[in-house]
Protein backbone atom coordinates (compact mmCIF):
# COMPACT_ATOMS: atom_id res chain seq x y z
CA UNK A 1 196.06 92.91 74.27
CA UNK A 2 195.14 91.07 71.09
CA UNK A 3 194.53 87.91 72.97
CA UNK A 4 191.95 89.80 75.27
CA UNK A 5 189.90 90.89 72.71
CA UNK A 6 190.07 87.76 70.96
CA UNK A 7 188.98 86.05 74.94
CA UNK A 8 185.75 88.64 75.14
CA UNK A 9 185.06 88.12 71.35
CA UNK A 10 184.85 84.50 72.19
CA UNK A 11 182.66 85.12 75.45
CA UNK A 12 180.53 87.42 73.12
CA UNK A 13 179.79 84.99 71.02
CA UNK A 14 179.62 82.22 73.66
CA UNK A 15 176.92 84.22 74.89
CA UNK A 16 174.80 84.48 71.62
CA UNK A 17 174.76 80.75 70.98
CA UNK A 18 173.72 80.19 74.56
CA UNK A 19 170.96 82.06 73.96
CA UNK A 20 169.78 81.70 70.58
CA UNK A 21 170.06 78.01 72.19
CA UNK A 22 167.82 78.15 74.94
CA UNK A 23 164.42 79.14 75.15
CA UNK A 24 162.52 79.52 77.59
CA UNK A 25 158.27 79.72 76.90
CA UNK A 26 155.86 81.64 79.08
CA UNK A 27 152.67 79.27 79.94
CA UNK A 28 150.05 80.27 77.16
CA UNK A 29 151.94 81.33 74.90
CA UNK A 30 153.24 79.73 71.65
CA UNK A 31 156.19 79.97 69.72
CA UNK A 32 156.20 78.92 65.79
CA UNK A 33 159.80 77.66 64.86
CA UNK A 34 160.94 78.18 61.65
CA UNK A 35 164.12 76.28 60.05
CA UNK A 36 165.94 77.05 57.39
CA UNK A 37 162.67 79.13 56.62
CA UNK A 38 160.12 76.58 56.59
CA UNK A 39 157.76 75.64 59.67
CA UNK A 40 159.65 73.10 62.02
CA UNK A 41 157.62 72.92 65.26
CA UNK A 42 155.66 74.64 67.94
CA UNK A 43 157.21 75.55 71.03
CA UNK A 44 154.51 75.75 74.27
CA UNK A 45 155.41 77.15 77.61
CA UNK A 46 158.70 75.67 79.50
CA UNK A 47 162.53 75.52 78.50
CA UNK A 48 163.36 74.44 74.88
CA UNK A 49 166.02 74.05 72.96
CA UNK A 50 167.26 75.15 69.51
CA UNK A 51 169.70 74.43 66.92
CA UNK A 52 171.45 78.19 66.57
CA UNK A 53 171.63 80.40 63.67
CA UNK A 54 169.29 77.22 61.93
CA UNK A 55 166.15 77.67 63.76
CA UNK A 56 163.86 80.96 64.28
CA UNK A 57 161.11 82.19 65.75
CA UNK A 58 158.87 82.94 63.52
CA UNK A 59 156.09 84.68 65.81
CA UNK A 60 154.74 84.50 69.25
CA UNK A 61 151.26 83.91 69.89
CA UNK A 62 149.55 84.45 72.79
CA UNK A 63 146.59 81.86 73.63
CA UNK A 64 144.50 83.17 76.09
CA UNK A 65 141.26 84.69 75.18
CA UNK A 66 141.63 88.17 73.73
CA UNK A 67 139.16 91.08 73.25
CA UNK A 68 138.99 93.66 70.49
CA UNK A 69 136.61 96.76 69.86
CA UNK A 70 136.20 97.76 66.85
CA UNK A 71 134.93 101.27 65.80
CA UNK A 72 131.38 102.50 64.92
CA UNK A 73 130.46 100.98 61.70
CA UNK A 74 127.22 102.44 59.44
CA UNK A 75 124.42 100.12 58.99
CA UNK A 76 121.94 100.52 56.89
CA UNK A 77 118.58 98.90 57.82
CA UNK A 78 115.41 98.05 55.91
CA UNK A 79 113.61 100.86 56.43
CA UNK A 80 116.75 102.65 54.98
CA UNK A 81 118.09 104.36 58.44
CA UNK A 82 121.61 104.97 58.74
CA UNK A 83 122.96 103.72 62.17
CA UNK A 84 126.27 103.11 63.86
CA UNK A 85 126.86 100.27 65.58
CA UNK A 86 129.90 99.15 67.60
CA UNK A 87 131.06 95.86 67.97
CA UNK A 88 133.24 93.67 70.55
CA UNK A 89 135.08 90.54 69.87
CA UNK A 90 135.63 88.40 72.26
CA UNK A 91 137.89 85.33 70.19
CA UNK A 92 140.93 82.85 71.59
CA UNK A 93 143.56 80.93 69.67
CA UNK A 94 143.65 77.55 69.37
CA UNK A 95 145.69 76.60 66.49
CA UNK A 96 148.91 78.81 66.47
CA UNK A 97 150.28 76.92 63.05
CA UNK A 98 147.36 78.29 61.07
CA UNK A 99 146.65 81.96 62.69
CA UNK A 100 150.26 82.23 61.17
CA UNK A 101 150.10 80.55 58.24
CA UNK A 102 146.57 80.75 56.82
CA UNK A 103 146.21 84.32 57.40
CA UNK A 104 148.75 87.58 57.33
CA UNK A 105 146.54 89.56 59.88
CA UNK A 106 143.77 87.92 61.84
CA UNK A 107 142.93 90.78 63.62
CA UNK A 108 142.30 92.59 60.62
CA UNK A 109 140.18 89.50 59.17
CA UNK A 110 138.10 89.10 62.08
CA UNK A 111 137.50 92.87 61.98
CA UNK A 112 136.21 93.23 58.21
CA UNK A 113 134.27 89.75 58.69
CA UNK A 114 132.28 91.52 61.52
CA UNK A 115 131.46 94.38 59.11
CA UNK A 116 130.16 92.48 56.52
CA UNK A 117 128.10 90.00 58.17
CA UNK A 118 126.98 92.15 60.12
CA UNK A 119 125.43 94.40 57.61
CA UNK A 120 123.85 91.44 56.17
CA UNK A 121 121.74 90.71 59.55
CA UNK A 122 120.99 94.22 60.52
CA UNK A 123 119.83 95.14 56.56
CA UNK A 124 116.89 92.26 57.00
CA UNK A 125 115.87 93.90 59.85
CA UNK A 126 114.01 97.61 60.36
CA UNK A 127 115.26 100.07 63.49
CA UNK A 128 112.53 98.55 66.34
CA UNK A 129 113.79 95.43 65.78
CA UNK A 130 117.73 95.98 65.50
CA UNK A 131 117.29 97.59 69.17
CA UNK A 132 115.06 95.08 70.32
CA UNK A 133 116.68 91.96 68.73
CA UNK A 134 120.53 92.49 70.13
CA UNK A 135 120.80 88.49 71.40
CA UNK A 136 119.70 87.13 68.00
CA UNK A 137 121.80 89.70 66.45
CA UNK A 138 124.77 88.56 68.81
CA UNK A 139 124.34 84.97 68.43
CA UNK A 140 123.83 85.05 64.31
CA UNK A 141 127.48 86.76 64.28
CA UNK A 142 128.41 84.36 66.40
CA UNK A 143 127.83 81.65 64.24
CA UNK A 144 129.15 83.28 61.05
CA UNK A 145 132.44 84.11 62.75
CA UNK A 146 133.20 81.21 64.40
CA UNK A 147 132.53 79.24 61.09
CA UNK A 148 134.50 81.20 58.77
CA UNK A 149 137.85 82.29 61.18
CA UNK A 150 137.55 78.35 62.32
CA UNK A 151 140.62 77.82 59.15
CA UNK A 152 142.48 80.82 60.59
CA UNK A 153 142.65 78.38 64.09
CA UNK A 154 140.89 81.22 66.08
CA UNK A 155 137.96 80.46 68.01
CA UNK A 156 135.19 83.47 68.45
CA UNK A 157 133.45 82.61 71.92
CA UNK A 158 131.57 85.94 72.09
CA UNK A 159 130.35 88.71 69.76
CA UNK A 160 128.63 91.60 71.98
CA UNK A 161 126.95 94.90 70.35
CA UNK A 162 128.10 97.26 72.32
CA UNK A 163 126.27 100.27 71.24
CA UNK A 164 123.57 100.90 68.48
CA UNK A 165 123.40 104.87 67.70
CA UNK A 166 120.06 105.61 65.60
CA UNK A 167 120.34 109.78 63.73
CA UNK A 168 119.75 112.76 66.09
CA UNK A 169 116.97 112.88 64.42
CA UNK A 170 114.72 109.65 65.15
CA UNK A 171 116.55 109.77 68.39
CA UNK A 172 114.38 112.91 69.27
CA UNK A 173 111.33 110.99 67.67
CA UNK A 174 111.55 108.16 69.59
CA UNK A 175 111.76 110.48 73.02
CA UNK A 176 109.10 112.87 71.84
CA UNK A 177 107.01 109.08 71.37
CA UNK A 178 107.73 107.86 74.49
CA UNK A 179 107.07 110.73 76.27
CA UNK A 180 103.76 111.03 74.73
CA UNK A 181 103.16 107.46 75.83
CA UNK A 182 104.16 108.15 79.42
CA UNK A 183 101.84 110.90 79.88
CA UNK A 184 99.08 108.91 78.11
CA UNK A 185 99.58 105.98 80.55
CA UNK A 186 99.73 108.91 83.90
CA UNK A 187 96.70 110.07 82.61
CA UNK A 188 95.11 106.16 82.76
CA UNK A 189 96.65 105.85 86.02
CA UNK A 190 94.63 109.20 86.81
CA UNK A 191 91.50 108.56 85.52
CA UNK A 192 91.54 105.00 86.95
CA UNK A 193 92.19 106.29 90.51
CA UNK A 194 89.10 109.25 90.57
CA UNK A 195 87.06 106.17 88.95
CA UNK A 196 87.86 104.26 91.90
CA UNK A 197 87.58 106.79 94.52
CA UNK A 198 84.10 107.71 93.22
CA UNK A 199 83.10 104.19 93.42
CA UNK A 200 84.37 103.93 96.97
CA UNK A 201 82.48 107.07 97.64
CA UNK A 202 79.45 105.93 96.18
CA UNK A 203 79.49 102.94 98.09
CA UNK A 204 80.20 104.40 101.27
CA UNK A 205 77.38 106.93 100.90
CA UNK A 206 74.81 103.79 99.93
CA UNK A 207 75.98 102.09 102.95
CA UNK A 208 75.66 104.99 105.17
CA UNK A 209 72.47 105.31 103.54
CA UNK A 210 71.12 102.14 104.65
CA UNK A 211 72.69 101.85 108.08
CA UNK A 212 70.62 105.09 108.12
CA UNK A 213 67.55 103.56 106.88
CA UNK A 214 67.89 100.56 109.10
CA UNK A 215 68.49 102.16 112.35
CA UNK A 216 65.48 104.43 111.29
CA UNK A 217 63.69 101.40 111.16
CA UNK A 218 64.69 99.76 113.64
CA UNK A 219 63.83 102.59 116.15
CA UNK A 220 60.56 103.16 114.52
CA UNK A 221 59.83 99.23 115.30
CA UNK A 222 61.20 99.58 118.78
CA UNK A 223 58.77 102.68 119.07
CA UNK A 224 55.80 101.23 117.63
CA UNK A 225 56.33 98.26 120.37
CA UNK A 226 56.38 100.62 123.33
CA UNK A 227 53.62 102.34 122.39
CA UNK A 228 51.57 98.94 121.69
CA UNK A 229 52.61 97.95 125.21
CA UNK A 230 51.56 100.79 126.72
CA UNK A 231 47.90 101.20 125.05
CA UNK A 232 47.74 97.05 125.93
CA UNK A 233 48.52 98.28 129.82
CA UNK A 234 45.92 101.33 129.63
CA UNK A 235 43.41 98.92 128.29
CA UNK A 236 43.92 96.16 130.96
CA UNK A 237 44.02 99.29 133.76
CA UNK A 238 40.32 100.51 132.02
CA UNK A 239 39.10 96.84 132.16
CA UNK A 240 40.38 96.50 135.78
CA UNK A 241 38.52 99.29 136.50
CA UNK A 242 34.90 98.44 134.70
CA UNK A 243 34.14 101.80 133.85
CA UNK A 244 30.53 102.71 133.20
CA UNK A 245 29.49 104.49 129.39
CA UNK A 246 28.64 107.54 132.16
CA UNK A 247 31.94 107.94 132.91
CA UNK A 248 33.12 107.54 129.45
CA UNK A 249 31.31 109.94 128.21
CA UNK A 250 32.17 112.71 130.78
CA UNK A 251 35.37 111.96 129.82
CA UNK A 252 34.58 112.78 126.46
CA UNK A 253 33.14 115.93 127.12
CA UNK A 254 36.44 117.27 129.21
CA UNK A 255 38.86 116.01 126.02
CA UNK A 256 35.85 118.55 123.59
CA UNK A 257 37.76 122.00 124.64
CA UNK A 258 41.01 120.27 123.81
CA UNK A 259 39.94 119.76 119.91
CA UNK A 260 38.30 123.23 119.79
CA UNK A 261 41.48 124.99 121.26
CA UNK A 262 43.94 126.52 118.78
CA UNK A 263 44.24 129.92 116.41
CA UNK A 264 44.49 127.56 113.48
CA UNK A 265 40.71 126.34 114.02
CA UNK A 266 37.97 128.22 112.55
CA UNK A 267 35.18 125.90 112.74
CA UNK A 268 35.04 122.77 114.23
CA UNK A 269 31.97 120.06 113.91
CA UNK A 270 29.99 118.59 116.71
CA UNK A 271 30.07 114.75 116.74
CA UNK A 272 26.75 112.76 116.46
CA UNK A 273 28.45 111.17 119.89
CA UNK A 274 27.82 114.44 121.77
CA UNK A 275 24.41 113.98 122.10
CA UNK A 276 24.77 110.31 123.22
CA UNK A 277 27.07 111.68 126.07
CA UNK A 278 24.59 114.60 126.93
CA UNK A 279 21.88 112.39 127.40
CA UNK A 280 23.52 109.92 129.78
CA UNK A 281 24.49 112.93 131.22
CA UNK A 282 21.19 114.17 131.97
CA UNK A 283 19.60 110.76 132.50
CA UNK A 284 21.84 110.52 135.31
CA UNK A 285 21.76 113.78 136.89
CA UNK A 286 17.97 113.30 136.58
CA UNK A 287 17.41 110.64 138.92
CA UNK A 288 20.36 112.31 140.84
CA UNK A 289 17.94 115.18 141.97
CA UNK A 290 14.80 112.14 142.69
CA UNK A 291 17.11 110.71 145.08
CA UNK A 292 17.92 108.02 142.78
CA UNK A 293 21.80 106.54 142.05
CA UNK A 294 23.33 105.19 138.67
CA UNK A 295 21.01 102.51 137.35
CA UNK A 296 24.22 99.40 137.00
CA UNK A 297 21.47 97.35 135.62
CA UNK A 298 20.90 98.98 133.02
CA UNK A 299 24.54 100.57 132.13
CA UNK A 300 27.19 99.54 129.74
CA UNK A 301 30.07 97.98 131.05
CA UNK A 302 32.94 96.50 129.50
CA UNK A 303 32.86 93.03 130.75
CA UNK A 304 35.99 90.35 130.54
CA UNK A 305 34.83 86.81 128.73
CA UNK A 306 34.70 83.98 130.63
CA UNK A 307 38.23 83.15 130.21
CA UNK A 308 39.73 85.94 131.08
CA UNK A 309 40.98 87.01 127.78
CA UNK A 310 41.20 90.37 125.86
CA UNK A 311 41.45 91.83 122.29
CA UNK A 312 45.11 92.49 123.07
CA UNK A 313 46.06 88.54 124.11
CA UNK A 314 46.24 87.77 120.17
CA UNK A 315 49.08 90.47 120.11
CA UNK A 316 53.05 89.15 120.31
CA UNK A 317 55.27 91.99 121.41
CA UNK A 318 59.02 90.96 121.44
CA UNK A 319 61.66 91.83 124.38
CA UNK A 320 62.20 95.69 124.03
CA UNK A 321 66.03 94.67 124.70
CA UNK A 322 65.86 91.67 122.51
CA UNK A 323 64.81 93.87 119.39
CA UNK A 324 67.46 96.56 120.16
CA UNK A 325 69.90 93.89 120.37
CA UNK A 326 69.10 92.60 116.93
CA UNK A 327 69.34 96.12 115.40
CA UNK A 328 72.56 96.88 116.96
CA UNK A 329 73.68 93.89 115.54
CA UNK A 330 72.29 94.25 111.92
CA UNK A 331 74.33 97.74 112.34
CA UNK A 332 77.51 96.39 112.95
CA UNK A 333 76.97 93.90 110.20
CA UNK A 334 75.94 96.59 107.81
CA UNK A 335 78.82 99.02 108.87
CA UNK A 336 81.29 95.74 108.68
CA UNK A 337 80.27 95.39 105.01
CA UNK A 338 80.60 99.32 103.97
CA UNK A 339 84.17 99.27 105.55
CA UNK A 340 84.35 96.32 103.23
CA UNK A 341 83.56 97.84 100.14
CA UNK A 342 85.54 101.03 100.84
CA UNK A 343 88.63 99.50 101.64
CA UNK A 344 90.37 99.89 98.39
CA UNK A 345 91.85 96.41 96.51
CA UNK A 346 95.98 95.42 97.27
């Protein structure tokens, strides 16, 4: 009985030695080694192997990058506001030796050198510009971190504000401002959209106006023409016909009732003409009765020249269809540019 406790004794402690012998390291991750209490080595990941009961481990480090958030801190900034800014850490190890022998509690250095420095940079700056400035404020941390943990053997590869909390009070300030400044800019967008429809307006009324005026013209032109055509094609039927100043004038007297007729006319005056035509009138009914005719020789006719010309030759009249062509096509132009100016910019 003895000798079997003595046997798993033995295995116990066969056991312990194996491993307090044999250690086997994660990949990143270090081990310090102590013996005999001071610093003997640095074990990195695979199978090692100690001397037992001489050498320890003192810690065990872990080398990949690590991240740590650190509470709200209160900043004071140089307009003297009170804010609360949180912080993350983003740091690595890359000396395990010295984060274990330079410093008792890295974490807790890294955390109280983020405080400090960092109420050095926000206290040079006022409120717009701590919530404006976060990458300069990120990268000056940066550098003051990485310089001073650089002993510790810690590395800080990224410093990230992670919130910057202003009082309740400017808080509402700054919405009741920016409210105020969107409604000021709605109201610009507003007034710059009637502004624009009037002008459209305006400009499609002025070049309604002048298609208006134009076609007006144009028909007025195209009117004129017909009516110049037809008094040239009266005048060459009347010189065709060689009428005598007898005939003219008895046609004068029939057109007399039409003057005289209307309720509007109270009086109306006798031309010296009237007499002219009366006398013709009776000159030739005269010699009617003595068996006499229309004296030719001696009546007025209206007489060609000798080339065959009249008043009307000097007169040009265009195409009636060319000149309503040409309006129709100043229209469209016209119309063309009002669509133009109404068709609002992209």
């Amino acid at each position: 009985m003895i000798e079997l406790v003595i046997l798993g004794l033995l295995l116990l402690f066969a056991v312990i030695v194996l491993m307090r012998t044999v250690r086997i390291v994660p990949q990143q991750t270090a081990l310090i080694i102590e013996r005999l209490g001071r610093y003997h080595s640095t074990l990195e990941g695979g199978i090692h192997f100690l001397v037992p009961f001489v050498d320890k481990v003192r810690a065990n480090i872990d080398l990949r990058e690590q991240v740590v958030s650190f509470p709200p801190q209160p900043v004071i900034t140089s307009d003297n506001l009170v804010v609360n800014i949180d912080t993350v850490i983003y740091y690595s190890v890359i000396d395990a030796k010295s984060a274990v022998y330079e410093i008792a509690n890295f974490i807790q250095g890294i955390e109280q050198l983020t405080v400090t420095t960092l109420r050095n940079v926000i206290g040079s700056l006022d409120l717009e510009q701590t919530l404006t400035s976060r990458d300069q404020i990120n990268a000056q941390l940066r550098g003051v971190l990485d310089e001073a943990t650089g002993k510790w053997g810690i590395r800080v590869n990224r410093v990230e504000l992670k919130a910057i909390d202003p009082p309740m009070s400017i808080q509402e300030s700054m919405e009741k401002q920016m409210k105020a400044e969107r409604e000021r800019r709605a109201q610009i967008l507003n007034a710059e959209g009637v502004k624009q429809s009037n002008i459209l307006t305006a400009e499609g009324e002025k070049q309604s106006q002048i298609l208006r005026a134009e076609g007006s013209a144009q028909a007025r032109v195209l009117e004129a023409q017909g009516q110049a055509r037809a008094i040239q094609q009266v005048f060459d039927a009347i010189h065709r016909g060689k009428p005598t100043q007898k005939l003219l004038a008895y046609q004068y007297l029939q057109v007399l009732p039409q003057i005289a007729r209307g309720d509007s006319n109270k009086m109306w005056i006798i031309p010296s003409e009237l007499t002219d035509a009366l006398k013709g009138i009776g000159g030739a009914l005269g010699r009617g009765e003595g068996g006499g005719g229309f004296d030719d020789g001696d009546s007025d006719t209206w007489e060609p020249t000798d080339d065959g010309s009249t008043p009307f030759d000097q007169t040009e009249l265009p195409d009636p269809a060319q000149a309503l062509a040409e309006a129709r096509d100043q229209a469209g132009e016209a119309q063309r540019e009002a669509k133009d100016h109404a068709t609002p910019p992209a």
